[in-house]
C-alpha atoms as a PDB file:
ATOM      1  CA  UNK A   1      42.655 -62.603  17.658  1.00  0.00           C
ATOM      2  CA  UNK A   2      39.099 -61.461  17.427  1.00  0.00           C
ATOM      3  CA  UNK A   3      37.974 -57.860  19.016  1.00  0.00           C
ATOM      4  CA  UNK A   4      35.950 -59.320  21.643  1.00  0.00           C
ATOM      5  CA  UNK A   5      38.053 -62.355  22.503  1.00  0.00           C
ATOM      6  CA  UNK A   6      40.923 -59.484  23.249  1.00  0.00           C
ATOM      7  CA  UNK A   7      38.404 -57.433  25.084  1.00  0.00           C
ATOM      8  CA  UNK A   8      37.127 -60.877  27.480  1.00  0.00           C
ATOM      9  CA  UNK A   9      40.699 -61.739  28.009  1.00  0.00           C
ATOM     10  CA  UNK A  10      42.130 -58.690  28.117  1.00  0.00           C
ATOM     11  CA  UNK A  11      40.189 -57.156  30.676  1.00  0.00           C
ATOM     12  CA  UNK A  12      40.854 -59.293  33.703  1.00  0.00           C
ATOM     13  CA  UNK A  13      43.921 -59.686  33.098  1.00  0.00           C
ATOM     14  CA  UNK A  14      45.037 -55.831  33.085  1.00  0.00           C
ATOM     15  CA  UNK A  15      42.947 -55.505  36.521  1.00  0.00           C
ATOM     16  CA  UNK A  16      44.441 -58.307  37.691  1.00  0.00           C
ATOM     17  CA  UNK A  17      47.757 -56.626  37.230  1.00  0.00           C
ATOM     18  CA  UNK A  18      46.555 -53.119  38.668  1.00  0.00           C
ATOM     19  CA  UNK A  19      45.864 -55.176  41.653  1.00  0.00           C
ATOM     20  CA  UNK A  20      48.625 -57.125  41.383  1.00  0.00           C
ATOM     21  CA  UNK A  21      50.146 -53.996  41.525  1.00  0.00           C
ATOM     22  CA  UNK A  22      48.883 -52.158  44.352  1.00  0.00           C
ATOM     23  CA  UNK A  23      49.490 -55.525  46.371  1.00  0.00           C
ATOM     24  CA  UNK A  24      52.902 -54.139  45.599  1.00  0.00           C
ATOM     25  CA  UNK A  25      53.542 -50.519  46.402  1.00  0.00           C
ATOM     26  CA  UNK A  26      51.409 -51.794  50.518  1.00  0.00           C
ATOM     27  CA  UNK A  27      53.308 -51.774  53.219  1.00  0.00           C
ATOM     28  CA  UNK A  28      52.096 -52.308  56.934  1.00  0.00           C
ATOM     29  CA  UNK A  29      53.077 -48.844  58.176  1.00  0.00           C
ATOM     30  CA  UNK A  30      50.609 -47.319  55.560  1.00  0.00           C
ATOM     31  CA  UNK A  31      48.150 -48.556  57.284  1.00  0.00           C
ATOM     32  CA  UNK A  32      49.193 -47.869  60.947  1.00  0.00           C
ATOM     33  CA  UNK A  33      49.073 -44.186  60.187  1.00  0.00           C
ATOM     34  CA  UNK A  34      45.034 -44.771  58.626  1.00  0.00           C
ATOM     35  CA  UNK A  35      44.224 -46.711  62.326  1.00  0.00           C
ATOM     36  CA  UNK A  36      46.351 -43.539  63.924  1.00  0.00           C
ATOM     37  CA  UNK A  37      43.193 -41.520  62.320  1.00  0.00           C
ATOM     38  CA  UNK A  38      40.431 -43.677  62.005  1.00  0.00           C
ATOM     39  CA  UNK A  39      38.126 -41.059  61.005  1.00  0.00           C
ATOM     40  CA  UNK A  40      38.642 -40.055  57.937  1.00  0.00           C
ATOM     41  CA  UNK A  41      38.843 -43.824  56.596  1.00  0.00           C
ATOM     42  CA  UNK A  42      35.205 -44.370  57.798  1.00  0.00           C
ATOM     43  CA  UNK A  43      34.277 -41.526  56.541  1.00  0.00           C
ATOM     44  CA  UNK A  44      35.440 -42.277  52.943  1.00  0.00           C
ATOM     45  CA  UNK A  45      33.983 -46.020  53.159  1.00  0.00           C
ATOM     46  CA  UNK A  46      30.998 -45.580  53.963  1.00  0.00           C
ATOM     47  CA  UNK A  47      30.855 -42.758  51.766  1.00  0.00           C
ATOM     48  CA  UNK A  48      31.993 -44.880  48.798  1.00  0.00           C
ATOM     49  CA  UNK A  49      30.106 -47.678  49.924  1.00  0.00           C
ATOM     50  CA  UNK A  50      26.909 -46.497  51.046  1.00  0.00           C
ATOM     51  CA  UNK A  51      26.200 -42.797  49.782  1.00  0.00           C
ATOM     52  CA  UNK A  52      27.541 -43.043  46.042  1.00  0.00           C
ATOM     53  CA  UNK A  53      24.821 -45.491  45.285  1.00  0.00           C
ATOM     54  CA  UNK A  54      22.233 -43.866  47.009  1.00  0.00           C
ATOM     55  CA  UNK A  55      23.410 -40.752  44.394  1.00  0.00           C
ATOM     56  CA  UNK A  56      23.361 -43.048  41.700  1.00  0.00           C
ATOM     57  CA  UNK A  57      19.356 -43.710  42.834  1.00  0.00           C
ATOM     58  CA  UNK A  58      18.465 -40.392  43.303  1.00  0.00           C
ATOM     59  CA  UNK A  59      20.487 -39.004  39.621  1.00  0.00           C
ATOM     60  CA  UNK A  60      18.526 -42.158  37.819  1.00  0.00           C
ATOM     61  CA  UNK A  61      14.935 -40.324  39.079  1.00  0.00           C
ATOM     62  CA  UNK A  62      16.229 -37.248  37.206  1.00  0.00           C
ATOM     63  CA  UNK A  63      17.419 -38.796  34.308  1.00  0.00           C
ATOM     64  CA  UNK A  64      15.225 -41.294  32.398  1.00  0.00           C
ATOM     65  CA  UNK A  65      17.941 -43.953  31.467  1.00  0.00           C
ATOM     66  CA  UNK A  66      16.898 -46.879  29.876  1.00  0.00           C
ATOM     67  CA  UNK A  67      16.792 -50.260  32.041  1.00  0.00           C
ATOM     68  CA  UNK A  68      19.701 -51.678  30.814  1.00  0.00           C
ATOM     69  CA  UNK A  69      21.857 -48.333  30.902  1.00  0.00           C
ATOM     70  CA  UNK A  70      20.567 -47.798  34.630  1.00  0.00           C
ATOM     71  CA  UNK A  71      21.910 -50.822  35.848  1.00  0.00           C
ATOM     72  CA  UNK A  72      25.286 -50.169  34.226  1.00  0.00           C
ATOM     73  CA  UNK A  73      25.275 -46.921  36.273  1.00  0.00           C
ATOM     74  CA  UNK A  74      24.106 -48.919  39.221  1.00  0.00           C
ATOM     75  CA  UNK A  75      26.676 -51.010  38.923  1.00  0.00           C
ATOM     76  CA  UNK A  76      29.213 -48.767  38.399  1.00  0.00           C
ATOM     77  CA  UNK A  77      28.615 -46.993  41.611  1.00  0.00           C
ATOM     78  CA  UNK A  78      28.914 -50.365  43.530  1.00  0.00           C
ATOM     79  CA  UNK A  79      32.292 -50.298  42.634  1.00  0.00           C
ATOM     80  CA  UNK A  80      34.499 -47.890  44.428  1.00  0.00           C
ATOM     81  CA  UNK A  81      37.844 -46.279  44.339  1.00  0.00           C
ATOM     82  CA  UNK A  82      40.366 -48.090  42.466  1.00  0.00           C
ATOM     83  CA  UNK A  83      44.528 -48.186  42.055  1.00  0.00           C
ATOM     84  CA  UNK A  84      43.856 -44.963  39.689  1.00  0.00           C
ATOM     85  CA  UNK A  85      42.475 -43.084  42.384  1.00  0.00           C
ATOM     86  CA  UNK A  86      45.845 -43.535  44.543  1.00  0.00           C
ATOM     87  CA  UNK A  87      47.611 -41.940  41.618  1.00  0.00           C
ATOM     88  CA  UNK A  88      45.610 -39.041  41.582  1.00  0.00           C
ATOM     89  CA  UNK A  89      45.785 -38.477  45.135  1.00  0.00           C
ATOM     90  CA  UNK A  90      49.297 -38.612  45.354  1.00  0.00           C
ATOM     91  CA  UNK A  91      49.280 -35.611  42.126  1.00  0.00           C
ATOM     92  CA  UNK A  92      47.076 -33.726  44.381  1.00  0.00           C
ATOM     93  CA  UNK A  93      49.438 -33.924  47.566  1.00  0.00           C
ATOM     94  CA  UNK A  94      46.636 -35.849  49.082  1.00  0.00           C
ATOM     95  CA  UNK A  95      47.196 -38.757  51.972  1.00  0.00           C
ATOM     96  CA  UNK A  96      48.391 -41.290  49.505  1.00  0.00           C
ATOM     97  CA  UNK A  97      48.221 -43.767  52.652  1.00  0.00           C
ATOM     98  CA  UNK A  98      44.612 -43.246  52.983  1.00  0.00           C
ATOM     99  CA  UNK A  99      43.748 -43.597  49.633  1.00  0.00           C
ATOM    100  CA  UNK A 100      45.588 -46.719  49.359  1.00  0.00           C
ATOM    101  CA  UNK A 101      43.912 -48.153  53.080  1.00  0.00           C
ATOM    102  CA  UNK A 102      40.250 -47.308  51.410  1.00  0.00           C
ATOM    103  CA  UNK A 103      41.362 -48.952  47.937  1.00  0.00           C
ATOM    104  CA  UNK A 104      42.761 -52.040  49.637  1.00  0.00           C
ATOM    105  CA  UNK A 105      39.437 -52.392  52.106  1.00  0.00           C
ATOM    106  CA  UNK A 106      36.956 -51.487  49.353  1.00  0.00           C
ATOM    107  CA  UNK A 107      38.869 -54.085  46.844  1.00  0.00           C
ATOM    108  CA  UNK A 108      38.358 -57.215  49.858  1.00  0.00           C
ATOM    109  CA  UNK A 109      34.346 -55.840  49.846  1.00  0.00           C
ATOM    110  CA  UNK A 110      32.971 -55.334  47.240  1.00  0.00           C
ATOM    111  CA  UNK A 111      33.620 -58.867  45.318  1.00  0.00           C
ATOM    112  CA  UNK A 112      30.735 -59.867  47.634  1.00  0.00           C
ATOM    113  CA  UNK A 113      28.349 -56.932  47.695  1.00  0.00           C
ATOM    114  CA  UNK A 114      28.764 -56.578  44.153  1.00  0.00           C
ATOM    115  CA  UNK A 115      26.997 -59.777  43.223  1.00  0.00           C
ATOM    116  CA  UNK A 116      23.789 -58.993  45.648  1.00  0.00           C
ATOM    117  CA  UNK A 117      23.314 -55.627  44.986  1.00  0.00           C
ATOM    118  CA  UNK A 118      23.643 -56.361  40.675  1.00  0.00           C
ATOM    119  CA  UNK A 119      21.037 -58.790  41.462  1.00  0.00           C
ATOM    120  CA  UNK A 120      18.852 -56.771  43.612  1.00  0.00           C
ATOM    121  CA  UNK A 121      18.561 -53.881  40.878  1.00  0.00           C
ATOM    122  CA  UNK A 122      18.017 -56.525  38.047  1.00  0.00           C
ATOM    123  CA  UNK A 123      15.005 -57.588  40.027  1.00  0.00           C
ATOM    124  CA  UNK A 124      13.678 -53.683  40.499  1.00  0.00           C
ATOM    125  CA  UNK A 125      14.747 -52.476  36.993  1.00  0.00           C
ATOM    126  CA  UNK A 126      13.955 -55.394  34.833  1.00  0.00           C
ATOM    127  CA  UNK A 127      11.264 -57.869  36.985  1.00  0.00           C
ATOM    128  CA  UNK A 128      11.426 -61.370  37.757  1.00  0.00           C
ATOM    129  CA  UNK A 129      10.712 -62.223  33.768  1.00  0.00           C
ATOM    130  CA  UNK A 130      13.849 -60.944  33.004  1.00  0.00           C
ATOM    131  CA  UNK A 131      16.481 -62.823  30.815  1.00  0.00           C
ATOM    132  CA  UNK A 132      19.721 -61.539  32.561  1.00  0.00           C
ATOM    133  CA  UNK A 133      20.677 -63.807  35.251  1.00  0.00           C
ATOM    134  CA  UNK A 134      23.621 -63.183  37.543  1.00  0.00           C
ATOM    135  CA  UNK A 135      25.545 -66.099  38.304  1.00  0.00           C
ATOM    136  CA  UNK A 136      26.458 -65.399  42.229  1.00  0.00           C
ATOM    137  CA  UNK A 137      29.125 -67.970  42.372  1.00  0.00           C
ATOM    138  CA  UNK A 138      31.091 -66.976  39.453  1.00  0.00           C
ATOM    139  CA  UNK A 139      30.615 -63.136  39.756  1.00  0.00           C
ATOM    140  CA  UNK A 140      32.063 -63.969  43.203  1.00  0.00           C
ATOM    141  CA  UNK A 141      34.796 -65.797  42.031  1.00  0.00           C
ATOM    142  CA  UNK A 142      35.977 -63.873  38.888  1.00  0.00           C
ATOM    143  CA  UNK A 143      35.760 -60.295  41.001  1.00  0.00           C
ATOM    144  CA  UNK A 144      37.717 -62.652  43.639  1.00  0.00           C
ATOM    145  CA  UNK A 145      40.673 -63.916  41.601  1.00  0.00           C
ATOM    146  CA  UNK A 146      40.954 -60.373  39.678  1.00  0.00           C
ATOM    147  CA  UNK A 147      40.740 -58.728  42.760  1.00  0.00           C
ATOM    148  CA  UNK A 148      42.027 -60.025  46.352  1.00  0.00           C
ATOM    149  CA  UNK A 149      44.270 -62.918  45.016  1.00  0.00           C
ATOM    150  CA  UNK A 150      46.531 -60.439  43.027  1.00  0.00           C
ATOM    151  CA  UNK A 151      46.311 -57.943  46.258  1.00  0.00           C
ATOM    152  CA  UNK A 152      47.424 -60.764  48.415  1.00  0.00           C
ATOM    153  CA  UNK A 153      50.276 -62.205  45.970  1.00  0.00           C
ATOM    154  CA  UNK A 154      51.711 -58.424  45.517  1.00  0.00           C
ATOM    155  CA  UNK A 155      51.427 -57.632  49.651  1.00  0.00           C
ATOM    156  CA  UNK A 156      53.153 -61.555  50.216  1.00  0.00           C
ATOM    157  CA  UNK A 157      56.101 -60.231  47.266  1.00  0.00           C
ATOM    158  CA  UNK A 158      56.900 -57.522  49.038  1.00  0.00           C
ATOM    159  CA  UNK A 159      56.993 -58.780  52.678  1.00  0.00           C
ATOM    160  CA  UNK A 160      59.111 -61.828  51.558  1.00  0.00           C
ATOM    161  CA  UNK A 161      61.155 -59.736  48.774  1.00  0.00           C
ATOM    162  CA  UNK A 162      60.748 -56.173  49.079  1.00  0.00           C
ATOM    163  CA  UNK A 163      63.700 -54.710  47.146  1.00  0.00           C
ATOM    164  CA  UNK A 164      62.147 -57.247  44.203  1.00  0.00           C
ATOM    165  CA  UNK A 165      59.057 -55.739  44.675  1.00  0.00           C
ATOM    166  CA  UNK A 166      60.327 -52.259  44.247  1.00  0.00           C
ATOM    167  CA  UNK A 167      62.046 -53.357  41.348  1.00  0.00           C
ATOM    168  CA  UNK A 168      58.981 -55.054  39.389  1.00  0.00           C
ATOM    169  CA  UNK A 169      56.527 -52.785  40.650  1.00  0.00           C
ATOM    170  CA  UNK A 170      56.820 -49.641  37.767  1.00  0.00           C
ATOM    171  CA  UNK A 171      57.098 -52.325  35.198  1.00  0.00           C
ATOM    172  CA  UNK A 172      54.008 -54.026  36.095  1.00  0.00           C
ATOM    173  CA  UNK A 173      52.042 -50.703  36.609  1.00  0.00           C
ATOM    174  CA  UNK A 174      52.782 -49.609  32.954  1.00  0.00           C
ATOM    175  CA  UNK A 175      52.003 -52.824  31.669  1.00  0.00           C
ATOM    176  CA  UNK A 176      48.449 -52.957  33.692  1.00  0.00           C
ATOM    177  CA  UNK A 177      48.075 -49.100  32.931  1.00  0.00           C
ATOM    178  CA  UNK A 178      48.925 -49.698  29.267  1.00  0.00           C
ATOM    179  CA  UNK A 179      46.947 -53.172  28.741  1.00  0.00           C
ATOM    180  CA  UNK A 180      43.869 -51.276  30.284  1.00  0.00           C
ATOM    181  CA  UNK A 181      43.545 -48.125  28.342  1.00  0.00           C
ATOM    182  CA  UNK A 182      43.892 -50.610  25.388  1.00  0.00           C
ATOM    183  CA  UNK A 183      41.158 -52.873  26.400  1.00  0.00           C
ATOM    184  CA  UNK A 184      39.022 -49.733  26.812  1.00  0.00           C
ATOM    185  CA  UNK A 185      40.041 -48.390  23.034  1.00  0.00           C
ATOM    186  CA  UNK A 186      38.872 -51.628  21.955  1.00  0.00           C
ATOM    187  CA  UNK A 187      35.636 -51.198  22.868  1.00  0.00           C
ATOM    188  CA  UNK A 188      35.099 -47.954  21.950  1.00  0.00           C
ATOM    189  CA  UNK A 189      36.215 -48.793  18.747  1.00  0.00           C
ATOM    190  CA  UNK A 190      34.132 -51.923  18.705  1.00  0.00           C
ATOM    191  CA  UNK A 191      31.041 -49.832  19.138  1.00  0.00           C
ATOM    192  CA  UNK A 192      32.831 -46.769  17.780  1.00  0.00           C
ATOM    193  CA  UNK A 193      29.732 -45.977  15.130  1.00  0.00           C
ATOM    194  CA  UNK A 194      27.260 -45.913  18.139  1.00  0.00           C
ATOM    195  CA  UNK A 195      29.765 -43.402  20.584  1.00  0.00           C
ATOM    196  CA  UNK A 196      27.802 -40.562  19.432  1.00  0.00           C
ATOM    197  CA  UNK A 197      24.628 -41.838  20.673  1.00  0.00           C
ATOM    198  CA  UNK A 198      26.031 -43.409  23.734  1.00  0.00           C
ATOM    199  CA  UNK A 199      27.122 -39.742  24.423  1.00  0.00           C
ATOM    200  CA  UNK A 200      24.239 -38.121  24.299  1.00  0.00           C
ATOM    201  CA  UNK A 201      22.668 -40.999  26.435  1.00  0.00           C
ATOM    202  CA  UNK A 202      24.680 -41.093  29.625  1.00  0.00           C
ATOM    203  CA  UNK A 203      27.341 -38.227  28.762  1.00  0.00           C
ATOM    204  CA  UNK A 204      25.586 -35.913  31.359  1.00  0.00           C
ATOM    205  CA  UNK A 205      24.169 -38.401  33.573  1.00  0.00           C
ATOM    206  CA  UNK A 206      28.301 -39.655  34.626  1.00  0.00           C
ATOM    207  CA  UNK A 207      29.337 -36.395  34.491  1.00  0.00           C
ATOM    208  CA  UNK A 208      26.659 -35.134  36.684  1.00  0.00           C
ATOM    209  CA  UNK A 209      27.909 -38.376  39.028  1.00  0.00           C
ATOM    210  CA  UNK A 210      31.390 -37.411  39.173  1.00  0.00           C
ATOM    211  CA  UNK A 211      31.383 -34.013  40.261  1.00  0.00           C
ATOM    212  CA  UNK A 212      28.581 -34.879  42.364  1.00  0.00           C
ATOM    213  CA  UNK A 213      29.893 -37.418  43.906  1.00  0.00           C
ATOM    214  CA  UNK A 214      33.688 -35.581  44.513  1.00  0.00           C
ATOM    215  CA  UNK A 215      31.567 -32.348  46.129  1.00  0.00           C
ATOM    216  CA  UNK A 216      30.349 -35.014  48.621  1.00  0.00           C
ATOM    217  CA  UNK A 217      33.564 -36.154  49.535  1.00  0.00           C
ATOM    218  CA  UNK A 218      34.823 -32.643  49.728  1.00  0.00           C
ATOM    219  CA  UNK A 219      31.802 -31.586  51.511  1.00  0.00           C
ATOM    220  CA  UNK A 220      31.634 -34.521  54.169  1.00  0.00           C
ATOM    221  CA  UNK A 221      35.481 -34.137  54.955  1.00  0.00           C
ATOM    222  CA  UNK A 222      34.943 -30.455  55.711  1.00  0.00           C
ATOM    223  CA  UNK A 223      31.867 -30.961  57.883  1.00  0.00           C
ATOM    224  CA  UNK A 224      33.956 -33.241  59.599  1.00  0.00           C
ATOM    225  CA  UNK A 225      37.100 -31.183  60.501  1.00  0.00           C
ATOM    226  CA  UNK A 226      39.473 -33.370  58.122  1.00  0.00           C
ATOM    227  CA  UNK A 227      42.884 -32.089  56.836  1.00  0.00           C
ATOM    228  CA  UNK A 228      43.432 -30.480  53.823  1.00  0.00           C
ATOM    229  CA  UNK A 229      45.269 -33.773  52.277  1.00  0.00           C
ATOM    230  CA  UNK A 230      42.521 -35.573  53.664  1.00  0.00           C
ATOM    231  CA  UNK A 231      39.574 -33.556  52.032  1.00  0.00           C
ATOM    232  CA  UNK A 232      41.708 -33.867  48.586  1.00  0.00           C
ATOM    233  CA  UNK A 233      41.563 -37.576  48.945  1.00  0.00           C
ATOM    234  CA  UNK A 234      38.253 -38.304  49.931  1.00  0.00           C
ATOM    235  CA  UNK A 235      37.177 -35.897  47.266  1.00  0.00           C
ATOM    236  CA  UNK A 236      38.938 -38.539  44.577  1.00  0.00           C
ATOM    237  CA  UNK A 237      37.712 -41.248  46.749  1.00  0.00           C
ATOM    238  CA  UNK A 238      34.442 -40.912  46.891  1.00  0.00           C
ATOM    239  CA  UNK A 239      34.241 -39.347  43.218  1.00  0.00           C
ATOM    240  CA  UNK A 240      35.991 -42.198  41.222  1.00  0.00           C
ATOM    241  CA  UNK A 241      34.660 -44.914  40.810  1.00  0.00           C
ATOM    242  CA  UNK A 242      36.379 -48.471  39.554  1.00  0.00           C
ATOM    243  CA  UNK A 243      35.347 -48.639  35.712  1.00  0.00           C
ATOM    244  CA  UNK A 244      37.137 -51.760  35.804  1.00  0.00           C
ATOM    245  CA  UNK A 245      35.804 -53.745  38.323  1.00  0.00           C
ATOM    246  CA  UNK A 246      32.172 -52.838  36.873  1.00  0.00           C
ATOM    247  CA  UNK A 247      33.463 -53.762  33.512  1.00  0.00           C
ATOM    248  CA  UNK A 248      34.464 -57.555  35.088  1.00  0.00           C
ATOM    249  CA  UNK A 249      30.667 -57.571  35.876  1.00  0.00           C
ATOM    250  CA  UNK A 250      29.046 -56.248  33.176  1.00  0.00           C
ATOM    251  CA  UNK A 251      31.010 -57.405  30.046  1.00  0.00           C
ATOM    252  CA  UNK A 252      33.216 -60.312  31.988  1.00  0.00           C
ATOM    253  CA  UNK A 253      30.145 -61.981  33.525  1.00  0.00           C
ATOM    254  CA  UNK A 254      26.716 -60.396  32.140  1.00  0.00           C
ATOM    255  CA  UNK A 255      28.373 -60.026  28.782  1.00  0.00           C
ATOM    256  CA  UNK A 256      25.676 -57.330  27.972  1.00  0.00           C
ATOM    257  CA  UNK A 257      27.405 -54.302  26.457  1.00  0.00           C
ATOM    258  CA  UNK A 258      24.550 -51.665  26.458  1.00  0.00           C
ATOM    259  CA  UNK A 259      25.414 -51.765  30.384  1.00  0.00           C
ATOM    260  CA  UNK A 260      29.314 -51.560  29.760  1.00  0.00           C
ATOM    261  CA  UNK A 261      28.680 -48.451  27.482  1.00  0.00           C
ATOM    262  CA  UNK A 262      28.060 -46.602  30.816  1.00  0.00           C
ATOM    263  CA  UNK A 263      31.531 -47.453  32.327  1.00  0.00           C
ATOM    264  CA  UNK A 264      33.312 -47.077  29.343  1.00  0.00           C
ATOM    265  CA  UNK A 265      32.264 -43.443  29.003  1.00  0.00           C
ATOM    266  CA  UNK A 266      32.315 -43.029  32.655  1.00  0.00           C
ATOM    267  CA  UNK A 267      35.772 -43.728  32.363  1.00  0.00           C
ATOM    268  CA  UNK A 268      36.293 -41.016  29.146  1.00  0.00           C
ATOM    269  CA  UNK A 269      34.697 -38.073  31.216  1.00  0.00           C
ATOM    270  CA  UNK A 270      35.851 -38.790  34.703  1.00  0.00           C
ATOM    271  CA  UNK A 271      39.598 -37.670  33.623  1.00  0.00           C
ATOM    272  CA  UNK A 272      38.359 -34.229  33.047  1.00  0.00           C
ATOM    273  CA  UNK A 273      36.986 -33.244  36.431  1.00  0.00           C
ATOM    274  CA  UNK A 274      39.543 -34.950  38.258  1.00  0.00           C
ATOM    275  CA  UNK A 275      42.976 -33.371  36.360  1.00  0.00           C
ATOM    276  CA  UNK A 276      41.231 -30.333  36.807  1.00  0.00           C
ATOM    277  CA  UNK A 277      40.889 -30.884  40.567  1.00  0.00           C
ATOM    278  CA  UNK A 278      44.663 -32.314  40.487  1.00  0.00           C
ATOM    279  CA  UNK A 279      45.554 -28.930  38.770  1.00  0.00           C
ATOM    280  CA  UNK A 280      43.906 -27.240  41.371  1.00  0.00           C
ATOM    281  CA  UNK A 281      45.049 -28.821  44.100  1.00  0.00           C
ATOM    282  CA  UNK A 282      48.768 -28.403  43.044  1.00  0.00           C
ATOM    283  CA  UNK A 283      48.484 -24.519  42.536  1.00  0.00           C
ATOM    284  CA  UNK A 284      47.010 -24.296  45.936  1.00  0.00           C
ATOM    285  CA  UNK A 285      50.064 -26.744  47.377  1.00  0.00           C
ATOM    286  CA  UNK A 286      52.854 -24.719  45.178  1.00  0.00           C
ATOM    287  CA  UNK A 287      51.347 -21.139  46.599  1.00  0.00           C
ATOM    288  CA  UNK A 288      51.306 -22.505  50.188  1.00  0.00           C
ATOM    289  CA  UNK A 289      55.027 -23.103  49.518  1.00  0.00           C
ATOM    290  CA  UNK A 290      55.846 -20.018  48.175  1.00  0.00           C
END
């Protein structure tokens, strides 16, 4: 099998199967503790919803990105959270249950903001004489089967069979975890002569968005009298964003791959600030226990 037949197949399918996955691990009681506290999960959506793209906006009048490496960064910032982010909150003693609420939420949104908002920067960055067309109806419907139908299939195996759900469910995360990191190699080493330059072209740019963008969780949750476990998540929250999803978009549907360049190395450099916060965060839990 060719490189980039691997890389169109094998992308949906392994985010199919994180989803799939998540579906999995939900159960209704994590989500009556999120409506116990409503506060913090509005906080975070919004947040990831609203605010991170309004960063990405303000970070692409600092740094002069090309068009087509702007709208990867757009899109990437449309696309919030993910099942990785749940991990990382629960290695950070975060609220794992909050986490999972905003992943779930953001997953059934943003297959139909994604679409609009792709379209609407298209139309600023590149004009209506533009030769990238976003198909509405498919983006809508590719984003919806690797998205909400595997959520839905993994939350309907687990009401009707949860011990089989318990079962499946570590197998089918290392498989998704596994088949994803590979999907990414493959790609970098697809364009593995260019990496250097891609580096130097959007290296500071996402790394600049990542940190920003987990101070502003951190900062809103503290403004807003939020737990400790709650700042920790909706500092991973709002920070990550779902590489994933904006790879569907941008290499599934647009197949343009100067735009996928900026969530591949998103995806590279957002490990670093966020095992360091996970670090952090578990020194500060162990000395707490101490």
């Amino acid at each position: 099998m060719e490189l980039h037949i691997f890389i169109q197949i094998g992308l949906p399918v392994s985010l199919a199967l994180i989803m799939l996955s998540m579906g999995l691990m939900l159960k209704a009681d994590d989500f009556k503790r999120v409506t116990a506290h409503p506060k913090a999960f509005f906080i975070g959506l919004s947040a990831q919803l609203l605010l991170v793209p309004l960063l990405a906006i303000i970070l692409l009048q600092i740094f002069n990105l090309p068009p087509l490496l702007a709208i990867g960064l757009l899109i990437l910032s449309f696309s919030p959270g993910g099942t990785t982010s749940n991990l990382f909150s629960y290695l950070a003693c975060g609220d794992v249950a909050l986490s999972i609420a905003l992943t779930t939420v953001a997953s059934f949104i943003t297959p139909f903001t994604i679409p609009f908002l792709t379209e609407l920067s298209l139309q600023t960055l590149l004009g209506e004489d533009r030769e990238i067309l976003v198909p509405m109806g498919l983006t809508m419907k590719r984003l919806f089967i690797v998205t909400i139908v595997p959520v839905l299939i993994g939350m309907s195996w687990r009401w009707f069979k949860p011990v089989l759900a318990d079962s499946i469910h570590p197998y089918i995360h290392r498989l998704s975890v596994i088949l994803f990191f590979t999907v990414i190699m493959a790609m970098i080493v697809q364009q593995w002569d260019l990496m250097p330059t891609f580096l130097s072209q959007v290296g500071a740019i996402t790394s600049v968005m990542i940190i920003s963008a987990m101070l502003l969780g951190y900062i809103m949750a503290k403004l807003s009298g939020l737990g400790i476990q709650q700042t920790k998540t909706l500092s991973i929250e709002v920070g990550m964003q779902n590489g994933g999803m904006a790879l569907i978009v941008t290499q599934g549907v647009l197949q343009n791959p100067t735009m996928s360049i900026v969530p591949v190395i998103y995806g590279l450099i957002m490990l670093i600030p966020i095992l360091l916060f996970v670090w952090i965060s578990r020194r500060h839990e162990n000395s707490r226990t101490i």
